[in-house]
C-alpha atoms as a PDB file:
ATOM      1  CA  UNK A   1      -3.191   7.777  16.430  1.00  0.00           C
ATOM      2  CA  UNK A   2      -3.777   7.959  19.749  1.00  0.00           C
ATOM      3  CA  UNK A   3      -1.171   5.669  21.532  1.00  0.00           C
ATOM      4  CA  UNK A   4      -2.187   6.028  25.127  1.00  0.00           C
ATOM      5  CA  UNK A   5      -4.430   3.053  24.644  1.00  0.00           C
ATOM      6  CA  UNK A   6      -2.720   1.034  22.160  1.00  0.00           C
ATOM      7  CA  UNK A   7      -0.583  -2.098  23.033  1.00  0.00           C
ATOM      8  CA  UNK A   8       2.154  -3.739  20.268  1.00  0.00           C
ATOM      9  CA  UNK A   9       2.671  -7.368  21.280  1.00  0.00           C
ATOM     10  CA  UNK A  10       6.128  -8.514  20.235  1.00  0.00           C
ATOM     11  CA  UNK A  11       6.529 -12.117  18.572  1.00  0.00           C
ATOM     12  CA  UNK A  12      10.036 -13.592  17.836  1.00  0.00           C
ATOM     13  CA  UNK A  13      10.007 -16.153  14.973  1.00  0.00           C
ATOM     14  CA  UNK A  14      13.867 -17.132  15.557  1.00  0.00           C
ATOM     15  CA  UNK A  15      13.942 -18.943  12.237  1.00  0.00           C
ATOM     16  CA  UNK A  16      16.206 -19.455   9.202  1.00  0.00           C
ATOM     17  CA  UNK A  17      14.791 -22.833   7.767  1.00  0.00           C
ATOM     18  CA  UNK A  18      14.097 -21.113   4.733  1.00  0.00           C
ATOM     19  CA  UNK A  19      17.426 -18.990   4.331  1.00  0.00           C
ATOM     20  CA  UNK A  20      20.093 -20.278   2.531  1.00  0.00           C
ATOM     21  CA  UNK A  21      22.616 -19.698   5.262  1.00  0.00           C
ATOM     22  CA  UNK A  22      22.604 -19.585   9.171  1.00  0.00           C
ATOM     23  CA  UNK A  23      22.148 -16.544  11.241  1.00  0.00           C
ATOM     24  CA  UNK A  24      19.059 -14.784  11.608  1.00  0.00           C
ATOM     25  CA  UNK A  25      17.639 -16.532  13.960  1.00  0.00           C
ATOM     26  CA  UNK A  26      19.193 -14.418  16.251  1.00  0.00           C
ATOM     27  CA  UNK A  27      17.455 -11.586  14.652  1.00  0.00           C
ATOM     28  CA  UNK A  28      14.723 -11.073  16.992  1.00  0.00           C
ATOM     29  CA  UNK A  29      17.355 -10.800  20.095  1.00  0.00           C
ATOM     30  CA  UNK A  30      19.311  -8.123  18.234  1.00  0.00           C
ATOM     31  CA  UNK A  31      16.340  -6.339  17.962  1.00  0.00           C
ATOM     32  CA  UNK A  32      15.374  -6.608  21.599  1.00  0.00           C
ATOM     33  CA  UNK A  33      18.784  -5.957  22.917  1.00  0.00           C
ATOM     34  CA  UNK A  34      19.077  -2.208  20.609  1.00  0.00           C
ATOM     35  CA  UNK A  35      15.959  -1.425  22.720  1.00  0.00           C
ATOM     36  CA  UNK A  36      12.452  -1.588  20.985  1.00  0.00           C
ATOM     37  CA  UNK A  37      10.647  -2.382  24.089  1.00  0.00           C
ATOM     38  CA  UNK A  38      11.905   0.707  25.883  1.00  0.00           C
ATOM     39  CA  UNK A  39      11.458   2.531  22.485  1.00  0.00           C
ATOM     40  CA  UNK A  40       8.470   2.323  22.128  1.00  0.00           C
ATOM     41  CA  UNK A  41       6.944   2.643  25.222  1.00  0.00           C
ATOM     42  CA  UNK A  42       8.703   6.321  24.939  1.00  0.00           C
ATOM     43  CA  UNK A  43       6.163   6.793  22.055  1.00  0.00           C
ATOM     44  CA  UNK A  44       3.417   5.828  24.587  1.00  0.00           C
ATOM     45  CA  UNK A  45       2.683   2.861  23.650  1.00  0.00           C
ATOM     46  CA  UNK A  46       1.986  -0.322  26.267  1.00  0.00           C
ATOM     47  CA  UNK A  47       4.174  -3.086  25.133  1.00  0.00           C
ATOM     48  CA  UNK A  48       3.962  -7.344  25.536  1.00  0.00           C
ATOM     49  CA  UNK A  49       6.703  -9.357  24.676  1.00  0.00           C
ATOM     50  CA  UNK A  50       5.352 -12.606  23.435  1.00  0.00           C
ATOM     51  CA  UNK A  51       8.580 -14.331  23.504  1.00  0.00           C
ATOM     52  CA  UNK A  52       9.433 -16.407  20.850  1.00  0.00           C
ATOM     53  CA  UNK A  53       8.307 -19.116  19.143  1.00  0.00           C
ATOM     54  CA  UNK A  54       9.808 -22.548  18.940  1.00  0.00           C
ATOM     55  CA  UNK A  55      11.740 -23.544  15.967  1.00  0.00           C
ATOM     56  CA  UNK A  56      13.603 -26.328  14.838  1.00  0.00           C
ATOM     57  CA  UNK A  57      17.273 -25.803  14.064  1.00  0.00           C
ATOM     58  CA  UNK A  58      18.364 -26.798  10.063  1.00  0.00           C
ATOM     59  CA  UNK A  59      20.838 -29.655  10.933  1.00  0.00           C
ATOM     60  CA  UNK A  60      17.981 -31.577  12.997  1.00  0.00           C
ATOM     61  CA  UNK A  61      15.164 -31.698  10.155  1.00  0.00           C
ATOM     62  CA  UNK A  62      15.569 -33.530   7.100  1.00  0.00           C
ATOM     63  CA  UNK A  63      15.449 -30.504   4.186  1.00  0.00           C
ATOM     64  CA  UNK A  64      13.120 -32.496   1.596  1.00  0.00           C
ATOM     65  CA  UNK A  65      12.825 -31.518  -1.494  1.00  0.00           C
ATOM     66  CA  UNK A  66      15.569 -29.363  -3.117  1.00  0.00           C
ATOM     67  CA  UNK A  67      12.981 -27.467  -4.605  1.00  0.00           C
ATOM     68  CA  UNK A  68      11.146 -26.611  -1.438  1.00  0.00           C
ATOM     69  CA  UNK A  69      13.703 -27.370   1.340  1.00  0.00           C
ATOM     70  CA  UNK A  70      12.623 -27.684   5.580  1.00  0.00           C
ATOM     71  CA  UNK A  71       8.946 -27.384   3.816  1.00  0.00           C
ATOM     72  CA  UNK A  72       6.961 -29.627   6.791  1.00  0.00           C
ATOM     73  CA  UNK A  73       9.034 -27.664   9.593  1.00  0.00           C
ATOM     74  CA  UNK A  74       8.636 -24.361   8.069  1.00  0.00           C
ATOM     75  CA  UNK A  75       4.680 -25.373   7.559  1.00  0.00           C
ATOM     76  CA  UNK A  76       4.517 -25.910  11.626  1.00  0.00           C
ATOM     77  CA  UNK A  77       6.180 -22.527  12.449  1.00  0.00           C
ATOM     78  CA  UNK A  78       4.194 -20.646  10.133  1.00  0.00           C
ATOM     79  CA  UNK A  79       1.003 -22.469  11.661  1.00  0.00           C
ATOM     80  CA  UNK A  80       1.602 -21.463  15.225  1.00  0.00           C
ATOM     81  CA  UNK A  81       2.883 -17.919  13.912  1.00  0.00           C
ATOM     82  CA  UNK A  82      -0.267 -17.931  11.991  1.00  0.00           C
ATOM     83  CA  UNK A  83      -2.268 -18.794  15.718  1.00  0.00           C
ATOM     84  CA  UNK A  84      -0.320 -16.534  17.779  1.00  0.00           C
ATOM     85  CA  UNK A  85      -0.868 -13.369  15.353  1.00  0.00           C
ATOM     86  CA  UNK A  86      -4.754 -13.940  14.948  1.00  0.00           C
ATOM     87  CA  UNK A  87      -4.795 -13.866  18.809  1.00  0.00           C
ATOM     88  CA  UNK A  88      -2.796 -10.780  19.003  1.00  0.00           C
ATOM     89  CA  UNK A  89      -5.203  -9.033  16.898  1.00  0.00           C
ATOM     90  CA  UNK A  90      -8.519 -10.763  18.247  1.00  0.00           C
ATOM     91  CA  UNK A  91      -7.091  -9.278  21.339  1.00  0.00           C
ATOM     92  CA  UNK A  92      -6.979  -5.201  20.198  1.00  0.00           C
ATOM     93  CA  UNK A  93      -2.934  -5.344  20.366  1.00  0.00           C
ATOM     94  CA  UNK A  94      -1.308  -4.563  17.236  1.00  0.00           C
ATOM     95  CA  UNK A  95       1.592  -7.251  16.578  1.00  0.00           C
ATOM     96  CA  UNK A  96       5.030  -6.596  15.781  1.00  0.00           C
ATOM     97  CA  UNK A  97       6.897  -9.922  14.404  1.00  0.00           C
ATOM     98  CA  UNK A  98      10.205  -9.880  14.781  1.00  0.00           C
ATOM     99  CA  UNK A  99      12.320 -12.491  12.287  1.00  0.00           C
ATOM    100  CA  UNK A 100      13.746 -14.660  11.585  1.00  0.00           C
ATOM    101  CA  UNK A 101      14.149 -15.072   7.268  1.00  0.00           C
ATOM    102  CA  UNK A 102      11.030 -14.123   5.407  1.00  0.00           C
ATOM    103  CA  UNK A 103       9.171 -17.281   4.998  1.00  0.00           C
ATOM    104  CA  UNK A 104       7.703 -16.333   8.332  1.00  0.00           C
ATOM    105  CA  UNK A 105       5.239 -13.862   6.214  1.00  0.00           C
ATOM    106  CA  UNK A 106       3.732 -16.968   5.471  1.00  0.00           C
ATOM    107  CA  UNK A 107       2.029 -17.430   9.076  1.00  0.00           C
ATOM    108  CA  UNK A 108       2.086 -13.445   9.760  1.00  0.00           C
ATOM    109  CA  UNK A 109      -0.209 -12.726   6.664  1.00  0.00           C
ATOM    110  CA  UNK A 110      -2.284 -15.619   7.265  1.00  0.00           C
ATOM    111  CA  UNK A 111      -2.956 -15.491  10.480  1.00  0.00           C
ATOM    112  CA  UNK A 112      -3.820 -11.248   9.898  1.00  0.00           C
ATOM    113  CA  UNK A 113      -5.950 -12.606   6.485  1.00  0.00           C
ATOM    114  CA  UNK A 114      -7.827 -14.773   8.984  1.00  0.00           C
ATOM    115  CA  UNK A 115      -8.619 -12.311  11.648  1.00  0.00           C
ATOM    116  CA  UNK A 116      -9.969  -9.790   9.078  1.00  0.00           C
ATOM    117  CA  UNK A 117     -11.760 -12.636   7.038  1.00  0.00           C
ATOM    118  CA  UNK A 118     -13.876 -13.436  10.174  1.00  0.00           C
ATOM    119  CA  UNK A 119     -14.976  -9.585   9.960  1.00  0.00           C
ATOM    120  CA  UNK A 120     -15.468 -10.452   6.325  1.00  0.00           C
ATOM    121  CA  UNK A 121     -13.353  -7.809   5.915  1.00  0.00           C
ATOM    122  CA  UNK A 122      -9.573  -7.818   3.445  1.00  0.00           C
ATOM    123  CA  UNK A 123      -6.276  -6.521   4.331  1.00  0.00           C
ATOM    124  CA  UNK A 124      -3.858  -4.742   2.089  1.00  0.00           C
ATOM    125  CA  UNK A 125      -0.246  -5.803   2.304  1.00  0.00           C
ATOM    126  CA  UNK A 126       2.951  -3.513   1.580  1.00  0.00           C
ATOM    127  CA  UNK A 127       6.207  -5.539   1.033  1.00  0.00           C
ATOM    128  CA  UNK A 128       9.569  -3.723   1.459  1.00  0.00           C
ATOM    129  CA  UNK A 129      12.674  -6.048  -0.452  1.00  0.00           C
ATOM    130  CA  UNK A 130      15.412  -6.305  -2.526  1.00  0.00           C
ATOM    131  CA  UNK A 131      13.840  -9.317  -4.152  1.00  0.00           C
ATOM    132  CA  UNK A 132      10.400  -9.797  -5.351  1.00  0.00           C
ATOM    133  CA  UNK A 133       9.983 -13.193  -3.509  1.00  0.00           C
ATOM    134  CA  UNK A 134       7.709 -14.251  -6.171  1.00  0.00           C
ATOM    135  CA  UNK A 135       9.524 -17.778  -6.686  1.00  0.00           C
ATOM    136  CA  UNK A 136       7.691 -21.271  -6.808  1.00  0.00           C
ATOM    137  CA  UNK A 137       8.957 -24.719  -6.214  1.00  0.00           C
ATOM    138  CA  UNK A 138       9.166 -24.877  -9.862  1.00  0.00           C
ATOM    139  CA  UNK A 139      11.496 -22.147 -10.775  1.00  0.00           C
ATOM    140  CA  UNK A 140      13.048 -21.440  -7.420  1.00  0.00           C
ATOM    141  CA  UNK A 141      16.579 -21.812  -8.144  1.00  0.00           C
ATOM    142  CA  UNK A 142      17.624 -22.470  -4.787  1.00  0.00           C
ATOM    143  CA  UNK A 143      14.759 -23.916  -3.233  1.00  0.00           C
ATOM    144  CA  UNK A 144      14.975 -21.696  -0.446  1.00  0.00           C
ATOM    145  CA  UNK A 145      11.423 -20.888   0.799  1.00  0.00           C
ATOM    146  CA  UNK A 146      12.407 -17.271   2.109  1.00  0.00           C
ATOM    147  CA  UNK A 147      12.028 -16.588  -1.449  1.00  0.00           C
ATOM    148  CA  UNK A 148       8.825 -17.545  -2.142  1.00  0.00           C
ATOM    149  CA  UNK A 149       6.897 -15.967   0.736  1.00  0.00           C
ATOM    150  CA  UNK A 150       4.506 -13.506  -1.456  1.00  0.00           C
ATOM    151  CA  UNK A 151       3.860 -15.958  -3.883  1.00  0.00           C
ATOM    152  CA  UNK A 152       2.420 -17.941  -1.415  1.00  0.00           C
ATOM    153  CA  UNK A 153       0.165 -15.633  -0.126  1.00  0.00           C
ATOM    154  CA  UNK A 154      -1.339 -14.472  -3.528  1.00  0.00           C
ATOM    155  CA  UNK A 155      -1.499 -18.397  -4.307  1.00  0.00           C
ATOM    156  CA  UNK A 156       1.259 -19.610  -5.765  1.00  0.00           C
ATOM    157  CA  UNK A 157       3.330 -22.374  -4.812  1.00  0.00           C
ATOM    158  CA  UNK A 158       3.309 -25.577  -2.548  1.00  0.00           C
ATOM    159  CA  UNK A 159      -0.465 -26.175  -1.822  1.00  0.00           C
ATOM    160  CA  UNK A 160       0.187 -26.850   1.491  1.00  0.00           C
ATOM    161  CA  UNK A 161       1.177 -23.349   2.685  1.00  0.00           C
ATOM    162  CA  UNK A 162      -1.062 -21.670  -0.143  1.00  0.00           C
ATOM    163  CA  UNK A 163      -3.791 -23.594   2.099  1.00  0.00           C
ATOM    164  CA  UNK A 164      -2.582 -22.096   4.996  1.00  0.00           C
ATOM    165  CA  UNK A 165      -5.480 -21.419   7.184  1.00  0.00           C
ATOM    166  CA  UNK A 166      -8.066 -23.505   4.953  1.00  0.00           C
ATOM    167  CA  UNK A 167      -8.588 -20.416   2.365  1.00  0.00           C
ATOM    168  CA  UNK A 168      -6.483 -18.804  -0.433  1.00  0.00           C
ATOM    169  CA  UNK A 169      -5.293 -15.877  -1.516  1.00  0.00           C
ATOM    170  CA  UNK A 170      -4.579 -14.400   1.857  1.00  0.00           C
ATOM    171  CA  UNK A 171      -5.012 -11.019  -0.007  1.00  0.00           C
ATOM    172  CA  UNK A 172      -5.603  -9.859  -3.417  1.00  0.00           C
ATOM    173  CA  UNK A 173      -3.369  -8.185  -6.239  1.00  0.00           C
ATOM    174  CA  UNK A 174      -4.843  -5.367  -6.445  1.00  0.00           C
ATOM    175  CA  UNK A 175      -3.871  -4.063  -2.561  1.00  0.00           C
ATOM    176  CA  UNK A 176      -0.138  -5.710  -2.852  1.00  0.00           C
ATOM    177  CA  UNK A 177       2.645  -3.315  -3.149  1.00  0.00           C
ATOM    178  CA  UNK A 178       6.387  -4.588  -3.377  1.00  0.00           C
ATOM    179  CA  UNK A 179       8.671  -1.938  -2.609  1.00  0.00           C
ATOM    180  CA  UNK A 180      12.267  -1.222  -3.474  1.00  0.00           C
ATOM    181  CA  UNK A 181      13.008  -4.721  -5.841  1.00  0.00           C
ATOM    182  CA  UNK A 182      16.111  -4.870  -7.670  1.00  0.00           C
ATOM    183  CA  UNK A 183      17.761  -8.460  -7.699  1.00  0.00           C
ATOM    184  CA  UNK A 184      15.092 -10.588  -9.569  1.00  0.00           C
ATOM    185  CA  UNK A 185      15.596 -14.627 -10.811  1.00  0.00           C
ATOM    186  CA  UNK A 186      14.411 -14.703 -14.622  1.00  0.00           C
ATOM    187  CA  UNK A 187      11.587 -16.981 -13.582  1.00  0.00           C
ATOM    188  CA  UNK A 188      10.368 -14.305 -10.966  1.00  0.00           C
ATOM    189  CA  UNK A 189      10.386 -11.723 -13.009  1.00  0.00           C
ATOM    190  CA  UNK A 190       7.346 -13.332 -15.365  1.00  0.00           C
ATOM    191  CA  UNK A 191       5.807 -14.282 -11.843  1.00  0.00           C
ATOM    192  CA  UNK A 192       5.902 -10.417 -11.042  1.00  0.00           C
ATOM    193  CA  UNK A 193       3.670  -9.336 -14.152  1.00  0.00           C
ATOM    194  CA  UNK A 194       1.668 -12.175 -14.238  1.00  0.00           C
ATOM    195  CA  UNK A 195       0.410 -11.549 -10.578  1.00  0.00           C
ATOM    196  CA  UNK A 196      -1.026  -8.331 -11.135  1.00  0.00           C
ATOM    197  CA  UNK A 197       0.436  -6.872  -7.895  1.00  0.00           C
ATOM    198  CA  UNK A 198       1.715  -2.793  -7.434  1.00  0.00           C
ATOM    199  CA  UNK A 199       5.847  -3.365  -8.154  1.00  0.00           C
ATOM    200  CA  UNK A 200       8.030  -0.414  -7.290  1.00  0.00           C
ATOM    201  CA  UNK A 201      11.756  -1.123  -8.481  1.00  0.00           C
ATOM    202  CA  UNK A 202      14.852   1.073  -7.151  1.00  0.00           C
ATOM    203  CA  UNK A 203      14.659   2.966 -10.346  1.00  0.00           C
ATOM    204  CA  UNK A 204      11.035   3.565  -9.488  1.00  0.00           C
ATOM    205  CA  UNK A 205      12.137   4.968  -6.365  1.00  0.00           C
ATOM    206  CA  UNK A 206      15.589   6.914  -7.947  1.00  0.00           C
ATOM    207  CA  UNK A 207      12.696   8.891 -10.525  1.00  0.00           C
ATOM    208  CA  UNK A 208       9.730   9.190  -8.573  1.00  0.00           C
ATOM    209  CA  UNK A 209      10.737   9.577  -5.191  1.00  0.00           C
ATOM    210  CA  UNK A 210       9.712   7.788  -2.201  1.00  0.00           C
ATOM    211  CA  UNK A 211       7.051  10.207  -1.522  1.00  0.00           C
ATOM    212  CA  UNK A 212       4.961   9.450  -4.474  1.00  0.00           C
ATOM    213  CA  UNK A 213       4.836   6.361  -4.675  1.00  0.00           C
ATOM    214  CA  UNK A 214       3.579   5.719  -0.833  1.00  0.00           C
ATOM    215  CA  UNK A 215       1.086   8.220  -1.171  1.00  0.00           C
ATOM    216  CA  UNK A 216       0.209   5.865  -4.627  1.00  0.00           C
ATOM    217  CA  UNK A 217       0.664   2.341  -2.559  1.00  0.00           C
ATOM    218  CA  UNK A 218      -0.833   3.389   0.450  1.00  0.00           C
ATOM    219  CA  UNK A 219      -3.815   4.102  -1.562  1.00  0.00           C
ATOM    220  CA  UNK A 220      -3.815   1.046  -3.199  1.00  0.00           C
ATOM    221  CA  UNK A 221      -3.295  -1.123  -0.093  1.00  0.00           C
ATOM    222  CA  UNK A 222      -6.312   1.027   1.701  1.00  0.00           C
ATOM    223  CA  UNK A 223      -8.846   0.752  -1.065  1.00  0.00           C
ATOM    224  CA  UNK A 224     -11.464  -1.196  -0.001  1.00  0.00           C
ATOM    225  CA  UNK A 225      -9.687  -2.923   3.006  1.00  0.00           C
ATOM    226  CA  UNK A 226      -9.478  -2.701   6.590  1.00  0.00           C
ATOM    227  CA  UNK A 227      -5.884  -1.792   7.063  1.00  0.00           C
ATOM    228  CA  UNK A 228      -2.299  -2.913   5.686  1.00  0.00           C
ATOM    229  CA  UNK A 229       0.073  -5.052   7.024  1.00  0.00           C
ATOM    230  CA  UNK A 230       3.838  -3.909   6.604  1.00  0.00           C
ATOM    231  CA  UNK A 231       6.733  -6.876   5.901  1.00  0.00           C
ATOM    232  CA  UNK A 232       9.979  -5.281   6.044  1.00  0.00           C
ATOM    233  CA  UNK A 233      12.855  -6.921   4.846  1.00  0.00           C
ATOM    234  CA  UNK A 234      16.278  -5.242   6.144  1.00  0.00           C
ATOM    235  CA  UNK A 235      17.992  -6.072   2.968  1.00  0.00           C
ATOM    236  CA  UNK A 236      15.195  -3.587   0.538  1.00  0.00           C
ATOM    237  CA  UNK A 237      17.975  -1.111   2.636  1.00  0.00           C
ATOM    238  CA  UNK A 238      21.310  -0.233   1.398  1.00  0.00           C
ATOM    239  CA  UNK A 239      23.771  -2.831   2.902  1.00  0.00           C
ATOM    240  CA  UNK A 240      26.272   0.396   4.033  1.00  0.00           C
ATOM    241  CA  UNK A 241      23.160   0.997   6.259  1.00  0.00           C
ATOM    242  CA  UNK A 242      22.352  -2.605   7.030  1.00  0.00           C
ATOM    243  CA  UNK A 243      25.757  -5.089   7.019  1.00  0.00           C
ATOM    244  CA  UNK A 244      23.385  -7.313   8.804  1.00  0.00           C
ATOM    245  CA  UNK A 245      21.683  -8.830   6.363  1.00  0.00           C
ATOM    246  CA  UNK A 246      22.050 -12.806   4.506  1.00  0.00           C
ATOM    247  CA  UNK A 247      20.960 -11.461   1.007  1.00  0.00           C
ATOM    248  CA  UNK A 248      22.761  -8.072   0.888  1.00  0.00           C
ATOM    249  CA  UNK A 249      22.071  -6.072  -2.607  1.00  0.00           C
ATOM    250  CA  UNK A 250      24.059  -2.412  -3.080  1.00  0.00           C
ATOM    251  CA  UNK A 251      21.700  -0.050  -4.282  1.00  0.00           C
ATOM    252  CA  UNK A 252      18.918   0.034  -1.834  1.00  0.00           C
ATOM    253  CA  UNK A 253      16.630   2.359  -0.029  1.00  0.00           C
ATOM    254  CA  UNK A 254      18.986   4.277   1.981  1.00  0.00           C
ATOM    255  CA  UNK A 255      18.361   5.299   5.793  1.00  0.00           C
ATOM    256  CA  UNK A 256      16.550   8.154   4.795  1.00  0.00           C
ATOM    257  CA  UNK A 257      14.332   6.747   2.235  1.00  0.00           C
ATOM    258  CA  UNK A 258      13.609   3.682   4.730  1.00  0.00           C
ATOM    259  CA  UNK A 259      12.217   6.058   7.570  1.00  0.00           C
ATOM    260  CA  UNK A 260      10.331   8.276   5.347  1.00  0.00           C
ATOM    261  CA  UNK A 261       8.499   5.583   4.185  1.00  0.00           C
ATOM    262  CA  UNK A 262       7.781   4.341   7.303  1.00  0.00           C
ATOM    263  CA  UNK A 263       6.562   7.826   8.409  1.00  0.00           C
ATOM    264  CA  UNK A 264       3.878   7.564   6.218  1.00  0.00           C
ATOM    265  CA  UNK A 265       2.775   4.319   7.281  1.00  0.00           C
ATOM    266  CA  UNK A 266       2.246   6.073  10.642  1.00  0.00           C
ATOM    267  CA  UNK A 267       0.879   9.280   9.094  1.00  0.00           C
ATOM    268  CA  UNK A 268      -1.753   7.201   7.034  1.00  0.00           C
ATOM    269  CA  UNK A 269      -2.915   5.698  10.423  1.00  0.00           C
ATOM    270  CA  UNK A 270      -3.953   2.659   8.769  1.00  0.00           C
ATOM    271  CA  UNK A 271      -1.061   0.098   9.904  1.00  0.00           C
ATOM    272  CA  UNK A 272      -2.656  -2.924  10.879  1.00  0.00           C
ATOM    273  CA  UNK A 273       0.903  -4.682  12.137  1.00  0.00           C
ATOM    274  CA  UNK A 274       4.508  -5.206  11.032  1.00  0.00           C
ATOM    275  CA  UNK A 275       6.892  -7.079  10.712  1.00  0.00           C
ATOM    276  CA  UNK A 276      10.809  -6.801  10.332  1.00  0.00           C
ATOM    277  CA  UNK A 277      12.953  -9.977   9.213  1.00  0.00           C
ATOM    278  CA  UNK A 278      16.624 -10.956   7.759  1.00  0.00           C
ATOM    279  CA  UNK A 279      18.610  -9.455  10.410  1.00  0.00           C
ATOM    280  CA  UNK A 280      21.763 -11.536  10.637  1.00  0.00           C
ATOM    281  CA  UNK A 281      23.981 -10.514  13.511  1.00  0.00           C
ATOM    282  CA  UNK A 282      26.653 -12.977  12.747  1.00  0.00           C
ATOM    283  CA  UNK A 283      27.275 -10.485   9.188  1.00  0.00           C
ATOM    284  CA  UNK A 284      26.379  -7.314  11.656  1.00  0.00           C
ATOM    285  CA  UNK A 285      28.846  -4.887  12.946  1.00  0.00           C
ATOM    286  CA  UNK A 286      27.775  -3.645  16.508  1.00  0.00           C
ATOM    287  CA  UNK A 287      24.299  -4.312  16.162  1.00  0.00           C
ATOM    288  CA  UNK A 288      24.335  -1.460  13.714  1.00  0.00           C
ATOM    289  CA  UNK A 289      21.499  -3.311  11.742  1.00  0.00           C
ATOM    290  CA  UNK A 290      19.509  -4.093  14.606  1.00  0.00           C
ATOM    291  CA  UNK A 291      19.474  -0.586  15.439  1.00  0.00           C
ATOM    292  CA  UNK A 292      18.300   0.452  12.361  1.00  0.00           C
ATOM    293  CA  UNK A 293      15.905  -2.073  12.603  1.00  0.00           C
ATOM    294  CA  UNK A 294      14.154  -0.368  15.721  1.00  0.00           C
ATOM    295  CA  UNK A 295      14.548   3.341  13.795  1.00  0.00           C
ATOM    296  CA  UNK A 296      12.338   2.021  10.749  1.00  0.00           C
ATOM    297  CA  UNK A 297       9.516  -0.110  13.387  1.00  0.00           C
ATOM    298  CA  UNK A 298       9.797   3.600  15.480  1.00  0.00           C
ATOM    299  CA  UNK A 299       9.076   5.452  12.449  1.00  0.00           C
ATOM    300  CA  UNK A 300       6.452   2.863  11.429  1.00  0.00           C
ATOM    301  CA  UNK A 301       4.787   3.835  15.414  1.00  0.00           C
ATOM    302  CA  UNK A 302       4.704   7.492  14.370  1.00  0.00           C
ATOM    303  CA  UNK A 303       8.091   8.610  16.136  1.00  0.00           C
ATOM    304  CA  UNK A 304       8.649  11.916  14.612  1.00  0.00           C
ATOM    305  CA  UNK A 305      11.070  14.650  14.131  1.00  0.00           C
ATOM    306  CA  UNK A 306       9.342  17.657  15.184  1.00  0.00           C
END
């Protein structure tokens, strides 16, 4: 990749309507603040901070339904997310969305779906997390819509964010890859197979290595598309890496594992954007998660070793 003329955009989605506790809406500040700007123009790269978008705090929007809670204010976000992403990329800079819980992969996705769709062409979509977010309204058991992100985009769900953009799926099964699962909700788990999408659990990753199976997703995500988008979750990483993090599972990808797949994003050349979310600095010590945070994004930008 030649960086010299490439420009990341950053975009701040400071939400946590669809968490089930408070927090990471400072996320995209703790990012800033361990450096990424500065980072990454190191690497070469131009960057444009995009500031952040406006979101509603919890305790001034009604939540709804239980089964779907801060669903209209959630909808709004993910609609101007959805605008300000298309933009980014209608503009040749590659975005870099900075969250925020993970329901904000709703307006990410669509609004990368939307610019390729316009080319006619697809995008592939590789999805780093502890949990499958594969939930619905109907089997949720919180109702928290950070959990249903994916679903949504392969179609599932409340019709009004599977509608997203006026078309649906924002990409298909067969260029999906969720990597590094390992806490699942019964209902999920059914949602998982039925989907058809590429699922990697930790034990996945414990036999195969992490080498083999990006070399298999990337190929997957790249088969017939223009590009993949990355969605990072912090908590698909070990919590003794990431204390940051609402939703923390033991057992994940360690620091390591993390950066080497990211390496290969950047080696495959064929990251279309990325995007980081459920960094909580009020569970953080030091900002040691949103440091981590910039190491993956740098690795995803081709930062290397030698």
């Amino acid at each position: 990749m030649n960086t010299q003329t490439k420009t990341v955009r950053l975009l701040g989605v400071p939400m946590d309507l669809g968490a089930g506790r408070r927090g990471v809406d400072m996320g995209p500040s703790a990012i800033r603040i361990a450096g990424v700007s500065h980072e990454l123009r190191r690497l070469g790269f131009a960057v444009e901070d995009d500031g952040d978008i406006g979101v509603p705090a919890p305790e001034t929007r009604d939540p709804g339904q239980p089964n779907a809670r801060y669903l209209d204010a959630i909808y709004h976000v993910c609609n101007r997310l959805r605008l300000r992403v298309r933009r980014t990329l209608d503009d040749g800079r590659i975005p870099l969305v900075m969250g925020g819980d993970h329901s904000i992969a709703i307006g990410t996705v669509a609004g990368i779906a939307e610019h390729f769709r316009m080319q006619d062409q697809k995008v592939g979509l590789i999805w780093v997390d502890a949990h499958a977010d594969m939930n619905t309204p109907e089997i949720s058991p919180s109702g928290n819509i950070h959990g249903m992100p994916l679903a949504t985009l392969l179609g599932y769900g409340s019709e009004r964010l599977v509608e997203l953009a006026g078309f649906s799926p924002k990409v298909e099964k067969q260029h999906v890859c969720l990597i590094g699962i390992r806490d699942i909700d019964e209902g999920e788990r059914e949602m998982v197979k039925k989907s058809g999408i590429h699922a990697y659990t930790m034990r996945d990753v414990d036999e195969r290595g992490m080498r083999a199976i990006m070399q298999e997703a990337i190929g997957f995500a790249t088969d017939g598309t223009a590009g993949f988008h990355v969605s990072f979750d912090l908590d698909g990483m070990d919590p003794r890496d990431v204390p940051g993090t609402g939703t923390p599972v033991k057992g994940g990808l360690s620091w390591r594992e993390a950066n080497l797949l990211m390496e290969m994003v950047a080696d495959s050349g064929a990251m279309t954007s990325l995007e980081v979310t459920e960094l909580n600095p009020i569970l953080d010590v030091r900002n040691q998660s949103g440091e981590v945070a910039v190491d993956v994004i740098l690795s995803a930008f081709g930062k290397r070793i030698l």
